[in-house]
N, C-alpha and C. Protein backbone atom coordinates (compact mmCIF):
# COMPACT_ATOMS: atom_id res chain seq x y z
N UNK A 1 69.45 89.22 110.50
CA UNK A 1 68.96 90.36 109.74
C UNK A 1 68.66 89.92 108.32
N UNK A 2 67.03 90.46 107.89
CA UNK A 2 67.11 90.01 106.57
C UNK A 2 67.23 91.12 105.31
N UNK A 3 68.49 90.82 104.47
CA UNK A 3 68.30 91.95 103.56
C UNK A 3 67.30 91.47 102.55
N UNK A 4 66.90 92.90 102.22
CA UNK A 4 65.85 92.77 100.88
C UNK A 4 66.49 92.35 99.39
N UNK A 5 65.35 91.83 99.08
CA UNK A 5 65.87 91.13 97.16
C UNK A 5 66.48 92.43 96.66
N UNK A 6 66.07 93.54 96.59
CA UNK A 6 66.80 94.73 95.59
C UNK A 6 67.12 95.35 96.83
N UNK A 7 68.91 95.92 97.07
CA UNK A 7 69.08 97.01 97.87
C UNK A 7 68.75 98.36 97.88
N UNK A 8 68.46 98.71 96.03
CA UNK A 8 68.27 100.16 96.08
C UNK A 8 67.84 99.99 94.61
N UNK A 9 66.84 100.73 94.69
CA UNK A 9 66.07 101.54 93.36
C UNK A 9 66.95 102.94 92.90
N UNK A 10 66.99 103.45 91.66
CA UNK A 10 67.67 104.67 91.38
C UNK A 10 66.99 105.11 90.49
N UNK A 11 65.92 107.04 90.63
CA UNK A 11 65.72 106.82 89.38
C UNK A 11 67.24 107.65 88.20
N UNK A 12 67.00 107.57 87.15
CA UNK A 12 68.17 108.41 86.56
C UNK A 12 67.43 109.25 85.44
N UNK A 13 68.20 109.82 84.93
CA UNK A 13 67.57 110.89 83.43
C UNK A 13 66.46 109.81 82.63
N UNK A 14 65.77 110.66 81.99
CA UNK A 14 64.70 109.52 81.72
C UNK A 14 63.81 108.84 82.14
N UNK A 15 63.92 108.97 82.91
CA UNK A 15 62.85 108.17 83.53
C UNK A 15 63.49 106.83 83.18
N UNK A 16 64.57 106.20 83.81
CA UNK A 16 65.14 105.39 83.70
C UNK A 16 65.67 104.28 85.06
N UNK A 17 65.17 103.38 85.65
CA UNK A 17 65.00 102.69 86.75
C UNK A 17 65.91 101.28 87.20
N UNK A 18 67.20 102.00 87.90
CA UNK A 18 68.34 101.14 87.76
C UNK A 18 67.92 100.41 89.01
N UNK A 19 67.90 98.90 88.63
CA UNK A 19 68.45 97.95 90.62
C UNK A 19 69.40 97.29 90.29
N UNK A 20 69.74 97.97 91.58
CA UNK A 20 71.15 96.83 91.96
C UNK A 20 70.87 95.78 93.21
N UNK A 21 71.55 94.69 92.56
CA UNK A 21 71.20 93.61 93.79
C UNK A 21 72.58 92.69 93.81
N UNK A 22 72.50 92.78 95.62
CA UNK A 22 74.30 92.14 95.83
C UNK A 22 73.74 90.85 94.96
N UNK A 23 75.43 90.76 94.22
CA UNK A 23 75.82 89.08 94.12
C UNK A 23 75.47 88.20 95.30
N UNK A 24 75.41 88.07 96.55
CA UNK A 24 75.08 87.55 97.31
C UNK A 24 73.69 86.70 97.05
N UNK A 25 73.27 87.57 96.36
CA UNK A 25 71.55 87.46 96.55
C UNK A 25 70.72 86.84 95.16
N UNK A 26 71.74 86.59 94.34
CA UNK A 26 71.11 86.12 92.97
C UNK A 26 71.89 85.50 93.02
N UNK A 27 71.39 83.86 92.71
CA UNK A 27 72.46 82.56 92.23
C UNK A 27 71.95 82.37 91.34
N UNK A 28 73.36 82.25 90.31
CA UNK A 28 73.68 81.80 88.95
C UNK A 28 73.98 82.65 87.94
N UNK A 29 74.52 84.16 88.99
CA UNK A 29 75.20 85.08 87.86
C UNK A 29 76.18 85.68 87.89
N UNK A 30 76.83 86.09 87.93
CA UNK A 30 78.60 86.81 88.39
C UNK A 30 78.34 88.27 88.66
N UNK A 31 79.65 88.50 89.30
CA UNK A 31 79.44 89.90 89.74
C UNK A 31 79.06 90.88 88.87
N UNK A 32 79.09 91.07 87.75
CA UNK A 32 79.31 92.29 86.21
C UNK A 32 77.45 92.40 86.60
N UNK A 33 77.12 90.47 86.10
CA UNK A 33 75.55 91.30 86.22
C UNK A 33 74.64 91.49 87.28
N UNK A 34 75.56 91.52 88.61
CA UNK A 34 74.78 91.51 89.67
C UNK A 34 74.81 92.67 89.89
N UNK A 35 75.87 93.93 89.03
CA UNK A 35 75.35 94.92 89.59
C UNK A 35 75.10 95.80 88.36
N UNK A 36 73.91 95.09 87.49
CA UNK A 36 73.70 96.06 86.16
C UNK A 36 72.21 95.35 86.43
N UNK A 37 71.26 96.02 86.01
CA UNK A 37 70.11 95.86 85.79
C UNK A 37 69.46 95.15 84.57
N UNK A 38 68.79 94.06 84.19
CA UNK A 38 68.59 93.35 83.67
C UNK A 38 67.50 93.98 82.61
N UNK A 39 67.21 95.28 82.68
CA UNK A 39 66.42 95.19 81.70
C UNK A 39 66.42 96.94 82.28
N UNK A 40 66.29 97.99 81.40
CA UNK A 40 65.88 99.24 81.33
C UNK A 40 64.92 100.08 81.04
N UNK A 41 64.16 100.56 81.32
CA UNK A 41 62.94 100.92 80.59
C UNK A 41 63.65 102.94 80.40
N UNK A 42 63.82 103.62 78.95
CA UNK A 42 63.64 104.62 78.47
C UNK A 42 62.33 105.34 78.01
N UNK A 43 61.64 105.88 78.64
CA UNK A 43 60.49 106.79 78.30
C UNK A 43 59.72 105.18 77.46
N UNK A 44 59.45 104.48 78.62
CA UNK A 44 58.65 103.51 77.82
C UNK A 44 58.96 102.06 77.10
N UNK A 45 60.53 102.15 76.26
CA UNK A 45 60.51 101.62 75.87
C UNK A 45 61.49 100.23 76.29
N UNK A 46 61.69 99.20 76.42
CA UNK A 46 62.32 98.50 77.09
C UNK A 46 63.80 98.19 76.54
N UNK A 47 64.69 98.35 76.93
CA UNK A 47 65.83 97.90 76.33
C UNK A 47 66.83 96.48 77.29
N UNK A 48 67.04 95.66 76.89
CA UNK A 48 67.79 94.52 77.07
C UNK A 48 68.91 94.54 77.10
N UNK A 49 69.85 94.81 77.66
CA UNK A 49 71.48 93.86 77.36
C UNK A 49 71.85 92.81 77.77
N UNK A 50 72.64 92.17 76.91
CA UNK A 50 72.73 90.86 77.95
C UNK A 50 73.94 90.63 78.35
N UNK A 51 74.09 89.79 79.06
CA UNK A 51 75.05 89.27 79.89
C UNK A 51 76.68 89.68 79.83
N UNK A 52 76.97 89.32 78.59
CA UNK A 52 78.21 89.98 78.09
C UNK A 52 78.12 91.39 77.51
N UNK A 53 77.57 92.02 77.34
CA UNK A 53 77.68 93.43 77.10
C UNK A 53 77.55 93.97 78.09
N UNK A 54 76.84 93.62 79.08
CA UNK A 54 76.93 94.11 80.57
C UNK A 54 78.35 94.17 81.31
N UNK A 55 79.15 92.67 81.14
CA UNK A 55 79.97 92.73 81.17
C UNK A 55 81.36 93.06 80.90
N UNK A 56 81.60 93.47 79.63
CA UNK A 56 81.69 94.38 78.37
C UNK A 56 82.14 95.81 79.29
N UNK A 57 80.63 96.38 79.19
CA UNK A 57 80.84 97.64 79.48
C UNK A 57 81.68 97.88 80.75
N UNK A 58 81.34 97.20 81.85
CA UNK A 58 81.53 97.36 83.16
C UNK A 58 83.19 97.17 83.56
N UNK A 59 83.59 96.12 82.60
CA UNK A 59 85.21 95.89 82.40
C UNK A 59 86.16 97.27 82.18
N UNK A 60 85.26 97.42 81.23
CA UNK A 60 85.74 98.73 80.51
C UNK A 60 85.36 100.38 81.54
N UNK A 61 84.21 100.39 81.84
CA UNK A 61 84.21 101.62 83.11
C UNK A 61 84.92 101.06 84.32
N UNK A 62 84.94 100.57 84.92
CA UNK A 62 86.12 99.99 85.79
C UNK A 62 88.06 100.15 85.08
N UNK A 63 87.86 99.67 84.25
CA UNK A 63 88.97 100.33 83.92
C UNK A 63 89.49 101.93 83.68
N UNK A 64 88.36 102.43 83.23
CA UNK A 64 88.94 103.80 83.36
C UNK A 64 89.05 104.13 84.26
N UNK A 65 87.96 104.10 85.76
CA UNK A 65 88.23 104.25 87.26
C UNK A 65 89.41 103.74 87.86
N UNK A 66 90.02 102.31 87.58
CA UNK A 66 91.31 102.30 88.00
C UNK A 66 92.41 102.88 87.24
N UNK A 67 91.98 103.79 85.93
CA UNK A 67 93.29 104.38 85.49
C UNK A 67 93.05 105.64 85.94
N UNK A 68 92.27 106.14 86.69
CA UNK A 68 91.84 107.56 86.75
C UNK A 68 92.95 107.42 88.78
N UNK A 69 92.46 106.34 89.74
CA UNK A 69 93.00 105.76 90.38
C UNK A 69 94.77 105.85 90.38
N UNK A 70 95.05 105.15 89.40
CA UNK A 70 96.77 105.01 89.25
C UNK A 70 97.53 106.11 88.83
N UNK A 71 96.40 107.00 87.94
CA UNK A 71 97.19 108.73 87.80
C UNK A 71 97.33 109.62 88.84
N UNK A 72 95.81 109.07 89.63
CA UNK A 72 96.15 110.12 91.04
C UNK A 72 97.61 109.33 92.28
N UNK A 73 97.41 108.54 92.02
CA UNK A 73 98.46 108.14 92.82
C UNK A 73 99.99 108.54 92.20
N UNK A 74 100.00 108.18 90.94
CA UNK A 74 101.26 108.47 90.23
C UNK A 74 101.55 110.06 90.61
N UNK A 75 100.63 111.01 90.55
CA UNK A 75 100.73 112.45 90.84
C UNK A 75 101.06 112.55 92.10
N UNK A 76 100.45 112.17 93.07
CA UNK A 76 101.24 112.05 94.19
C UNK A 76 102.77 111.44 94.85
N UNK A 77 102.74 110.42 93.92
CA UNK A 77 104.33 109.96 93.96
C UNK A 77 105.72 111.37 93.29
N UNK A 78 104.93 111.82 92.67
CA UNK A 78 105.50 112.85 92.17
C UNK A 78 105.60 113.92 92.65
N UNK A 79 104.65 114.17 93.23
CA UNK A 79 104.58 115.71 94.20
C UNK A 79 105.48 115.30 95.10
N UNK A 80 105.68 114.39 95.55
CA UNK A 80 106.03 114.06 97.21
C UNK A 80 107.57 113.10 97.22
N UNK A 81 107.83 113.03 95.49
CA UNK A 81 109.16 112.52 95.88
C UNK A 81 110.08 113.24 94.42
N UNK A 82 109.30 114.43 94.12
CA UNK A 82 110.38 115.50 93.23
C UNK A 82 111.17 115.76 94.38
N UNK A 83 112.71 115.74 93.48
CA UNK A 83 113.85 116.33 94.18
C UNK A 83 114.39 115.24 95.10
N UNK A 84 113.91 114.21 95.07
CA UNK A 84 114.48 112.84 96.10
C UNK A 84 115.62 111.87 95.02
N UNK A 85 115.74 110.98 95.41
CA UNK A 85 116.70 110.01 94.75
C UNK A 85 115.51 109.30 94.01
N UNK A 86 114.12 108.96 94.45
CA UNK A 86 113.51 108.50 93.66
C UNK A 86 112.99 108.81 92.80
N UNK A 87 113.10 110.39 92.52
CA UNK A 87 112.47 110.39 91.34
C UNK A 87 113.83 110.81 90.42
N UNK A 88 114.68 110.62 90.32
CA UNK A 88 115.99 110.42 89.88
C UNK A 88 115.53 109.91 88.45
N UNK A 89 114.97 108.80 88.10
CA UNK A 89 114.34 108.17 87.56
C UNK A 89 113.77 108.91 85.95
N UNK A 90 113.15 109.50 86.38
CA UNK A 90 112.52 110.65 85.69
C UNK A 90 113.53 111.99 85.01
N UNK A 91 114.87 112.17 86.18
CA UNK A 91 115.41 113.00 85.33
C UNK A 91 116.27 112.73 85.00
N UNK A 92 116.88 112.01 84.54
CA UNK A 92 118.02 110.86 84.17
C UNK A 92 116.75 111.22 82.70
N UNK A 93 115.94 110.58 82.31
CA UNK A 93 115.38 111.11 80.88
C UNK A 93 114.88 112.25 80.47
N UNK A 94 114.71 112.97 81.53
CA UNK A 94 114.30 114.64 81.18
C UNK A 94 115.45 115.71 81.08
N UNK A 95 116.35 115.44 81.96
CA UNK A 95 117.33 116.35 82.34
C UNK A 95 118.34 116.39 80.70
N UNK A 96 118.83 115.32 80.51
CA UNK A 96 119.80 115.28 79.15
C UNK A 96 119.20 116.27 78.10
N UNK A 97 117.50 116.18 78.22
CA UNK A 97 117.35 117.02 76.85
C UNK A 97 117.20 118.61 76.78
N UNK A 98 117.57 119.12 78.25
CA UNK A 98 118.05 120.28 78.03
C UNK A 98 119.31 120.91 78.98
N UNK A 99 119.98 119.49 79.28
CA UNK A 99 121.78 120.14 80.06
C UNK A 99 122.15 119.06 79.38
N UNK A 100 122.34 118.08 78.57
CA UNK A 100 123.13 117.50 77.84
C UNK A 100 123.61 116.57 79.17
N UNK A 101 125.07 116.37 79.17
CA UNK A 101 126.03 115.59 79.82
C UNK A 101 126.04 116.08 81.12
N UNK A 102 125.77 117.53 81.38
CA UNK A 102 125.67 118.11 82.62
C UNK A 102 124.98 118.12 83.14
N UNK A 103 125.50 118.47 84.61
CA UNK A 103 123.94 118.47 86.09
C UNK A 103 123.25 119.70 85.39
N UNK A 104 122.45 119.64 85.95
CA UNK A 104 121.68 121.10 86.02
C UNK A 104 122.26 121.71 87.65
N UNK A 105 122.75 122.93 87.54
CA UNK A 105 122.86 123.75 88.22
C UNK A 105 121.67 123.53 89.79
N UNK A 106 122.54 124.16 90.61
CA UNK A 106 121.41 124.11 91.97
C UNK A 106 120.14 124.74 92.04
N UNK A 107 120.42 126.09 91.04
CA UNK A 107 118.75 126.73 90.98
C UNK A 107 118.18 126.36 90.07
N UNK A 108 118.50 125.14 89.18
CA UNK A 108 117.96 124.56 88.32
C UNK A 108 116.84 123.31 89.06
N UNK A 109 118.26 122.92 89.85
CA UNK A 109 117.49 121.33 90.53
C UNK A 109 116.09 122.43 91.00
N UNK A 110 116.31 123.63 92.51
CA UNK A 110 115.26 124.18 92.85
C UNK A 110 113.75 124.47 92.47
N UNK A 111 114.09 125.08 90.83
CA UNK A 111 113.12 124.95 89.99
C UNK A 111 112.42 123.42 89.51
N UNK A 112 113.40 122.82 89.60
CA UNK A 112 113.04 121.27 89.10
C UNK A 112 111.74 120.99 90.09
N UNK A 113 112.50 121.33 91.10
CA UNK A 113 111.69 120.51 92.19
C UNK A 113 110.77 120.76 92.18
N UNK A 114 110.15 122.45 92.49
CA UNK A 114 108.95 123.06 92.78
C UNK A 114 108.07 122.77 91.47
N UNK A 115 108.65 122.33 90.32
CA UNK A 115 107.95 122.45 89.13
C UNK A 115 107.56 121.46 89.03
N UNK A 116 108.21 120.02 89.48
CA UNK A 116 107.72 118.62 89.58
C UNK A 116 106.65 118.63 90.24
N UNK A 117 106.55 119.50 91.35
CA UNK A 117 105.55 119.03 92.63
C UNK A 117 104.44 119.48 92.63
N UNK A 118 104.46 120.70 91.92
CA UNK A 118 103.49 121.67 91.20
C UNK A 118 102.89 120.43 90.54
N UNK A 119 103.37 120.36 89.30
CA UNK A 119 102.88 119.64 88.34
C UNK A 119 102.18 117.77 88.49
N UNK A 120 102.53 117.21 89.51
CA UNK A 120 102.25 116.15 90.33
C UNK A 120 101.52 116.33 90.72
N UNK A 121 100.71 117.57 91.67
CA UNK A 121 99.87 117.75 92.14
C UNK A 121 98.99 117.86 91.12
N UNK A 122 98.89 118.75 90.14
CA UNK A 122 97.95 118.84 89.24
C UNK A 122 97.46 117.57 88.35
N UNK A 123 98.49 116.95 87.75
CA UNK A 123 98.08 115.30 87.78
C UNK A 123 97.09 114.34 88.72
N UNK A 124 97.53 114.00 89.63
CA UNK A 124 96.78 113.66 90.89
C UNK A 124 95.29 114.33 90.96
N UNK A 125 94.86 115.36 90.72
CA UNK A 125 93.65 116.12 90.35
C UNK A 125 93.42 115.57 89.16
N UNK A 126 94.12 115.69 88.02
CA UNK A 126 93.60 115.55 86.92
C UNK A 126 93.05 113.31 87.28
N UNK A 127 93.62 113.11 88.03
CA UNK A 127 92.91 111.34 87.62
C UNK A 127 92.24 111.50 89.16
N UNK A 128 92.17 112.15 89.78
CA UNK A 128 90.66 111.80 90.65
C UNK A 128 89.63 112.28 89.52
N UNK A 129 89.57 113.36 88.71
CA UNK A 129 88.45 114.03 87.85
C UNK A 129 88.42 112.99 86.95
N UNK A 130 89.01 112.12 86.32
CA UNK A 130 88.84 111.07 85.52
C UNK A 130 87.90 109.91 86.18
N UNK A 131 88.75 109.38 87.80
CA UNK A 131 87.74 108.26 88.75
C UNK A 131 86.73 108.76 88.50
N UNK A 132 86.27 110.16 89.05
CA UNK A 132 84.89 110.38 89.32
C UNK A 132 84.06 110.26 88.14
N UNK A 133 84.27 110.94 86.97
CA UNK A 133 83.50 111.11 85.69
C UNK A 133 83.04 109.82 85.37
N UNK A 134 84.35 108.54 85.30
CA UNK A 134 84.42 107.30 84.88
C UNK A 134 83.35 106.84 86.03
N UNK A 135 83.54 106.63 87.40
CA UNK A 135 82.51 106.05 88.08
C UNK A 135 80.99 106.43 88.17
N UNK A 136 80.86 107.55 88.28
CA UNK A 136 79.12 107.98 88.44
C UNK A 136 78.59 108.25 86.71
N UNK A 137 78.58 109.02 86.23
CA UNK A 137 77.87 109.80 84.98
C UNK A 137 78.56 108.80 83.79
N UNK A 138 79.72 107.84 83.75
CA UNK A 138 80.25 107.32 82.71
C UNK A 138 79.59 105.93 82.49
N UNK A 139 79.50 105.07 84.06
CA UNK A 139 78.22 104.38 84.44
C UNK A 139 77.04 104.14 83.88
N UNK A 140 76.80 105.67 84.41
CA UNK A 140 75.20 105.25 83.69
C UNK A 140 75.04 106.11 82.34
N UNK A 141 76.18 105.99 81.65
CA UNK A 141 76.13 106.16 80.00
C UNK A 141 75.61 107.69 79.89
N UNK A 142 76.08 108.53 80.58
CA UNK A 142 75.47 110.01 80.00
C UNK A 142 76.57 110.31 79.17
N UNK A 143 75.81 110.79 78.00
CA UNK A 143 76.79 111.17 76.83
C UNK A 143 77.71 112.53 77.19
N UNK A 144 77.78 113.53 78.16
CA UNK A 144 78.30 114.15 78.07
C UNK A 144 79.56 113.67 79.16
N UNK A 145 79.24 112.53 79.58
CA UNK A 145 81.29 112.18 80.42
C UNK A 145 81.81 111.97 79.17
N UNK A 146 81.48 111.01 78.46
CA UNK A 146 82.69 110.22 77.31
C UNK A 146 82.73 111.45 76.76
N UNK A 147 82.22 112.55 76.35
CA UNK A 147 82.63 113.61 75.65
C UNK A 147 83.29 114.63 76.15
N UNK A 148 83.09 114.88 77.44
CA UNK A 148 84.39 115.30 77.99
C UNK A 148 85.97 114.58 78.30
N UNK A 149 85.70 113.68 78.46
CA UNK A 149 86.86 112.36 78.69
C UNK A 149 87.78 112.62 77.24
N UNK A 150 86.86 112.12 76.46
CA UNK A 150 87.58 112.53 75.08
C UNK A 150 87.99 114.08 74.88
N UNK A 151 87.07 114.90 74.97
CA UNK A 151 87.93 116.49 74.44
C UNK A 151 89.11 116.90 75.60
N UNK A 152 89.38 116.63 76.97
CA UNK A 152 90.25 116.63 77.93
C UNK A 152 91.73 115.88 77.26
N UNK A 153 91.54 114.48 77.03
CA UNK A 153 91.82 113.81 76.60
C UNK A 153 93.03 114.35 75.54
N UNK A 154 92.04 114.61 74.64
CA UNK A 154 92.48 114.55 73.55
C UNK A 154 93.26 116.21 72.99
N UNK A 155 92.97 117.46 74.03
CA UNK A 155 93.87 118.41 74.16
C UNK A 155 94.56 118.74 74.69
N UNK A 156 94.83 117.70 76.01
CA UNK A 156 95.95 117.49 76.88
C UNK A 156 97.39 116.73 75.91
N UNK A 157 96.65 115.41 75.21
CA UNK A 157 97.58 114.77 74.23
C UNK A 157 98.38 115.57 73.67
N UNK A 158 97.82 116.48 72.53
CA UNK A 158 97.90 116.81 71.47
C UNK A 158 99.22 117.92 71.69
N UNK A 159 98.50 118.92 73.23
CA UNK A 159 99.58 119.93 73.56
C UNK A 159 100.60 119.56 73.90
N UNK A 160 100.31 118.37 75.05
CA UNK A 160 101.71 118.26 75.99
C UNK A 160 102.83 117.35 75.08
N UNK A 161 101.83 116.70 73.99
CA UNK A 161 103.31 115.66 73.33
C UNK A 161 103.98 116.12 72.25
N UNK A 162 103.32 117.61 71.68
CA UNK A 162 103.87 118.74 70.51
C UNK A 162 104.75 118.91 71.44
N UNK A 163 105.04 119.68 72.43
CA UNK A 163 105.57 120.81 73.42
C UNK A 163 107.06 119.76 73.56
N UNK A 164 106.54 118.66 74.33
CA UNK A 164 107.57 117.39 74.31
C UNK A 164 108.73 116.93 73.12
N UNK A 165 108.07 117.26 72.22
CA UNK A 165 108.45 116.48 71.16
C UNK A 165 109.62 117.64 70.42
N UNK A 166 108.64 119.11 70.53
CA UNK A 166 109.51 119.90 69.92
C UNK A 166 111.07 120.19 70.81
N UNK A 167 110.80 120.03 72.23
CA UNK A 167 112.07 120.13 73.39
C UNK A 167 112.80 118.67 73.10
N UNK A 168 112.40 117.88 72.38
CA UNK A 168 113.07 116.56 72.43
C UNK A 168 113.42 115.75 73.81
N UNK A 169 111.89 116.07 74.62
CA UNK A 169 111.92 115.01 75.41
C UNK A 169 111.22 113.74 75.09
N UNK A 170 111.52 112.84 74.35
CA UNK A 170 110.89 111.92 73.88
C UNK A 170 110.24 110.67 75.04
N UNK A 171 110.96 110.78 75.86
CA UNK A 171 110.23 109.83 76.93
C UNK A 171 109.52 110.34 77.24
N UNK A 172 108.69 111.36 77.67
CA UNK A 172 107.44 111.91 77.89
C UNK A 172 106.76 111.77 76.45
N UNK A 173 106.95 111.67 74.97
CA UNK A 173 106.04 111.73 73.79
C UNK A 173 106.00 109.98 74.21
N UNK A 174 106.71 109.08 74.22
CA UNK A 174 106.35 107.61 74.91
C UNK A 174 105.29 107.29 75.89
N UNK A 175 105.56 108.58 77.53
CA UNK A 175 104.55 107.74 78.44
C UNK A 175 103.19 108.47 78.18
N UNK A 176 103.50 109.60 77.14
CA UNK A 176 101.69 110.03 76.71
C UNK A 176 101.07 109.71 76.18
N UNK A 177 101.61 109.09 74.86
CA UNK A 177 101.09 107.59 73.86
C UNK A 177 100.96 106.68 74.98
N UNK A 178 101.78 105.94 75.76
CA UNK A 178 101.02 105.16 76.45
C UNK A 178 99.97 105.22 77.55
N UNK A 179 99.52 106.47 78.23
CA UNK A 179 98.97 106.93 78.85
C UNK A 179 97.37 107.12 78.03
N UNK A 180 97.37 107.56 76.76
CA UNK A 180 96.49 108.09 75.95
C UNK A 180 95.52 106.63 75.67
N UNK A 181 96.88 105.81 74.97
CA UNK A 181 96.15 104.67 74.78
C UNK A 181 95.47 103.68 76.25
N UNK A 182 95.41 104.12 77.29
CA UNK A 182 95.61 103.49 78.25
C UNK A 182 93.80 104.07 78.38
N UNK A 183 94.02 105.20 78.18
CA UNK A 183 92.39 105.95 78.63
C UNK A 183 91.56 105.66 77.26
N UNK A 184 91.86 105.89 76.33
CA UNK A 184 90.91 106.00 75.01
C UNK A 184 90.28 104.46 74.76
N UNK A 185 91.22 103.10 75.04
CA UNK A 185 91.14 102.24 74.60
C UNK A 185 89.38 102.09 75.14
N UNK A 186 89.48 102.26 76.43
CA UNK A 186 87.93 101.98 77.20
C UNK A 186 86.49 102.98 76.75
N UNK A 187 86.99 104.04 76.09
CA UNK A 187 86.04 105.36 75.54
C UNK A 187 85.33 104.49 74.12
N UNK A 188 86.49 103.98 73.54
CA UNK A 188 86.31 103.26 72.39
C UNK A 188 85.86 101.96 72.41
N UNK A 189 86.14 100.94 73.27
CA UNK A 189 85.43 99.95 73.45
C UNK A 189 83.87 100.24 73.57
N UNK A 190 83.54 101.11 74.49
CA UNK A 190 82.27 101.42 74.87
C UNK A 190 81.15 102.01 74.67
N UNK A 191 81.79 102.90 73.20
CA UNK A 191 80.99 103.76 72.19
C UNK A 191 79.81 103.55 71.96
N UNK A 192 79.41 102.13 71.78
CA UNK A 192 77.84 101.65 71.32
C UNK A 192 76.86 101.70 72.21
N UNK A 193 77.20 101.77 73.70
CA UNK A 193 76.59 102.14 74.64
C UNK A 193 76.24 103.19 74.82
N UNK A 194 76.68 104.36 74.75
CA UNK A 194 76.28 105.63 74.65
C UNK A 194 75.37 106.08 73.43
N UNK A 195 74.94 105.29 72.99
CA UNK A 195 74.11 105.78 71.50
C UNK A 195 74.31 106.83 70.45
């Protein structure tokens, strides 16, 4: 069977004309630019990137897709193992900052649970909606993903690590700083691309 030099033409906004062609099929370039298009044409005008900015970018949208990836999974670890020994873990640093030295009560754990699993689930949603944004529309540089990415982002932060901070659960104001920086770092690398 013979495949063709370009697998697929795309047009996009603009009048803008993406090919992708397997690595297979071009020797002497790596994967980043085998699947970015070597040259763009915008209403005419031609634009160039090269090699490493291609690569650049693609590091960086790939990364947000596998962090969008590891949240949905993390949400699911959570839905599906609140109230187990494994997620023990979690309240061993949550639990102290509002029973102190003590268990929480049985209709406490109850609530715990349903509230973990609740909330796991909604996580798990919240980073498939990140994969997707990050893989299709973040891709091909439409300015309105990174601007949602960022305002999501950045009022999810702001609420959940006040709310945290004022209950003095500080390990949650920890894994949201690291969580935050985990997503923004790639929004910010990639800024110049979006024009």
């Amino acid at each position: 069977m013979r495949f063709p030099r370009t697998l697929f033409q795309k047009r996009l906004k603009h009048r803008v004309v993406l090919t992708i062609q397997p690595v297979w099929l071009r020797s002497g370039t790596d994967f980043y630019t085998s699947l970015w298009p070597k040259a763009m044409t915008v209403q005419g005008e031609a634009s160039v990137r090269t090699p490493e900015q291609m690569r650049g970018f693609l590091f960086w949208q790939r990364w947000l897709v596998a962090s969008g990836i590891l949240i949905t999974g993390f949400g699911l670890a959570m839905a599906l193992t609140s109230g187990t020994a494994l997620f023990d873990v979690f309240n061993r640093q949550i639990d102290p900052a509002f029973w102190g030295n003590k268990a929480p009560d049985d209709t406490a754990k109850a609530f715990q649970h349903w509230l973990y699993g609740v909330w796991g689930a909604t996580i798990a949603g919240w980073g498939v909606f990140v994969a997707f944004v990050a893989y299709y529309p973040f891709l091909n540089r439409e300015k309105w993903s990174r601007n949602c990415l960022v305002a999501g982002l950045v009022l999810w932060y702001l609420f959940d690590t006040a709310l945290s901070a004022y209950h003095r659960v500080y390990f949650n104001v920890g894994f949201n700083t690291v969580l935050l920086i985990a997503l923004m770092l790639p929004i910010i690398r990639t800024r110049k691309a979006f024009g």
